[in-house]
Protein backbone atom coordinates (compact mmCIF):
# COMPACT_ATOMS: atom_id res chain seq x y z
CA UNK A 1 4.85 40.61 -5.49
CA UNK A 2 1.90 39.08 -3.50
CA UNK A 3 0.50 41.66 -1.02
CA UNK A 4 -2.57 40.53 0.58
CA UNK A 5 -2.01 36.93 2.74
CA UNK A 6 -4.80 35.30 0.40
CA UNK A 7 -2.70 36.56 -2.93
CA UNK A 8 1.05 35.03 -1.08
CA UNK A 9 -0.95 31.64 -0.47
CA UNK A 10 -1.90 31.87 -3.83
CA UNK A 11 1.21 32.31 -5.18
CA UNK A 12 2.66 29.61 -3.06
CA UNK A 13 0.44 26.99 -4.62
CA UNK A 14 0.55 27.92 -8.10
CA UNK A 15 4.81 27.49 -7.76
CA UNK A 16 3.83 23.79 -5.95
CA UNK A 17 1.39 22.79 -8.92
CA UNK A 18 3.71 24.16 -11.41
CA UNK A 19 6.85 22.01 -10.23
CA UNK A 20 4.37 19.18 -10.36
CA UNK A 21 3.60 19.70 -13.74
CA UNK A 22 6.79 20.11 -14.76
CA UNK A 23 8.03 17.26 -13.31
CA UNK A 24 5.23 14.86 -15.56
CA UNK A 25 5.52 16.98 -18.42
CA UNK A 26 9.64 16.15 -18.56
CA UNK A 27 8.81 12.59 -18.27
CA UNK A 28 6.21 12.90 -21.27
CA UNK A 29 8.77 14.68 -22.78
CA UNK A 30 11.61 11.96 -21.83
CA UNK A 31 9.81 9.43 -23.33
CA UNK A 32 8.51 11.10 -26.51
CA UNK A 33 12.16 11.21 -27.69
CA UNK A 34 12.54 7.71 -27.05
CA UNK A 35 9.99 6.63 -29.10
CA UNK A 36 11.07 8.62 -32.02
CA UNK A 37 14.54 7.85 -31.18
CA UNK A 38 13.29 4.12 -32.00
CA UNK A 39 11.42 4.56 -34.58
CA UNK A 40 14.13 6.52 -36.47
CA UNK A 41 16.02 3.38 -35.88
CA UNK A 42 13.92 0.56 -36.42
CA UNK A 43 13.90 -1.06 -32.77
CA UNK A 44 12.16 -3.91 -32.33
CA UNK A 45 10.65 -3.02 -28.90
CA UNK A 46 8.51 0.13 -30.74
CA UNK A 47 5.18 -1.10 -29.61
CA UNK A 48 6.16 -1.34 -25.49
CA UNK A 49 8.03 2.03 -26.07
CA UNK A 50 4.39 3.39 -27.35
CA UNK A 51 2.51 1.51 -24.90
CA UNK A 52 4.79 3.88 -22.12
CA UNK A 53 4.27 6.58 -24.04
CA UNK A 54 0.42 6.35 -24.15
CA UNK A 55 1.04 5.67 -19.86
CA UNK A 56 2.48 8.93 -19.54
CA UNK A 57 -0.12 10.80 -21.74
CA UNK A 58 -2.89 9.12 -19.07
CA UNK A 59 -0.67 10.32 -16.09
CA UNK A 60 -1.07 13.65 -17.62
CA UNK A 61 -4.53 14.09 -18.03
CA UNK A 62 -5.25 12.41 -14.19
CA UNK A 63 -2.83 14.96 -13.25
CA UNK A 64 -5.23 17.17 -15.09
CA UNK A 65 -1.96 18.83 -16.93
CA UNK A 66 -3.64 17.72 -20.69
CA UNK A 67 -6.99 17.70 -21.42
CA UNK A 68 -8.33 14.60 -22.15
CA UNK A 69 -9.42 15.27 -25.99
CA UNK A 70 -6.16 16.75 -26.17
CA UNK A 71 -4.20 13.35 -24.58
CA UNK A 72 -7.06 11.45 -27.42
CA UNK A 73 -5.44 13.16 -30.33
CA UNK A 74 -1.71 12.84 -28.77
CA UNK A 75 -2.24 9.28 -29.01
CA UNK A 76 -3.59 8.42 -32.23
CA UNK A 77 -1.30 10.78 -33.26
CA UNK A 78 1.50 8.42 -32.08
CA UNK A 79 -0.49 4.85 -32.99
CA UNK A 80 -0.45 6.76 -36.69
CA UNK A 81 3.12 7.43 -36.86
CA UNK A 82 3.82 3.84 -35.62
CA UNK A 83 1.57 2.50 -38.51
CA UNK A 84 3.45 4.53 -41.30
CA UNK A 85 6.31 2.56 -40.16
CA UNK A 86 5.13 -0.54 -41.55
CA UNK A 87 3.39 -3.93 -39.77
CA UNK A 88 6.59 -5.30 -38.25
CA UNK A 89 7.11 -2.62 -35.68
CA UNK A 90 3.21 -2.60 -34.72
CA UNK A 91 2.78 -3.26 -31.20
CA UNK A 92 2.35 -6.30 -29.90
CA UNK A 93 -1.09 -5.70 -27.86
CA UNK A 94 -2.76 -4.89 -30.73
CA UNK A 95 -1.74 -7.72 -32.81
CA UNK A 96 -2.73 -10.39 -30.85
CA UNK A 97 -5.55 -13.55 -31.60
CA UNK A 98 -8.60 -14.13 -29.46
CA UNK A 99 -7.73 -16.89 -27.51
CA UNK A 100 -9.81 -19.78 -27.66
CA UNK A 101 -11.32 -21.18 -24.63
CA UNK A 102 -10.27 -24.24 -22.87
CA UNK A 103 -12.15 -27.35 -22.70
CA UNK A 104 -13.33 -28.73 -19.72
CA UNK A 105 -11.31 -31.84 -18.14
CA UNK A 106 -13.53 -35.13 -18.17
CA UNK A 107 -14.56 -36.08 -14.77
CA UNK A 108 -14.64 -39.69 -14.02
CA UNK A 109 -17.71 -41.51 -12.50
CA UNK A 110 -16.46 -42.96 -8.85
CA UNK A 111 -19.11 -45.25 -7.11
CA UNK A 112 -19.18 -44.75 -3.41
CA UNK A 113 -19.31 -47.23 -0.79
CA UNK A 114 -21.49 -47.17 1.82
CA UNK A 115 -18.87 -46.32 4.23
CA UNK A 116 -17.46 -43.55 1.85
CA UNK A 117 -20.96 -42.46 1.85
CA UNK A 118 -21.38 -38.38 3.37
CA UNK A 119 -23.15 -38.66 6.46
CA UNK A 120 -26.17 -37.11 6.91
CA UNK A 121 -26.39 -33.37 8.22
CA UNK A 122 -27.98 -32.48 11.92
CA UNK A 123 -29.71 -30.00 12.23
CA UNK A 124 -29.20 -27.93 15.57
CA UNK A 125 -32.91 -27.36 17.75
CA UNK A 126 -34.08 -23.57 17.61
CA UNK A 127 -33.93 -21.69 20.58
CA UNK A 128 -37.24 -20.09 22.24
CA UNK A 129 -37.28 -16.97 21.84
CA UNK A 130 -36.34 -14.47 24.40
CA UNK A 131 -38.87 -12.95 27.30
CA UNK A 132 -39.30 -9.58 26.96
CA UNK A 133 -39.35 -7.70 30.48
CA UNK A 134 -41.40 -5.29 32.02
């Protein structure tokens, strides 16, 4: 037990922080076994069950619970495992085309009238500048 006020504090924030962390590290945890729970199947939706999974390993390391080399190798980890399973459960983000840029719409040549015409700007006078006093 905590003697000194400084040591009790202490104590008191390292129990906060470590419900915190638990709480994050059960979600990691939550969806860790999903994604293997799909992969063992053969679900379809593999990639956006990654793509959560790779969320949750970024929540961790802002949380500063993981390191981030350690999130790094986490991940390709789970990208490799993902691969072994063959091209048709890879995840959709990473699968996708460049798309090509759209072309510009033609703009057609209107002739103006002279009443359609923009009139001309005015131009406000300047004011004289201020007197200083003494």
């Amino acid at each position: 037990m905590p003697v000194t006020k400084s040591a009790i504090k202490a104590h008191k924030q390292s129990l906060t922080k470590r419900s915190r962390n638990k709480h994050f590290v059960a979600l990691y945890k939550e969806t860790l076994k999903k994604f293997e729970r799909a992969i063992a199947v053969g679900a379809a939706d593999v990639g956006e069950i990654l793509s959560h999974l790779q969320s949750a390993i970024d929540t961790l390391v802002k949380k500063n619970v993981l390191h981030a080399n350690t999130a790094a190798r986490r991940k390709s980890a789970h990208a490799k495992t993902l691969a072994k399973m063959g091209s048709a459960l890879a995840p959709v983000s990473v699968a996708k085309a460049p798309k090509a840029p759209k072309a510009a719409p033609a703009k057609k040549a209107v002739a103006k009238t002279e009443t359609e015409a923009t009139p001309e700007k005015t131009v406000a006078p300047k004011k004289a500048p201020a007197k200083k006093a003494k």
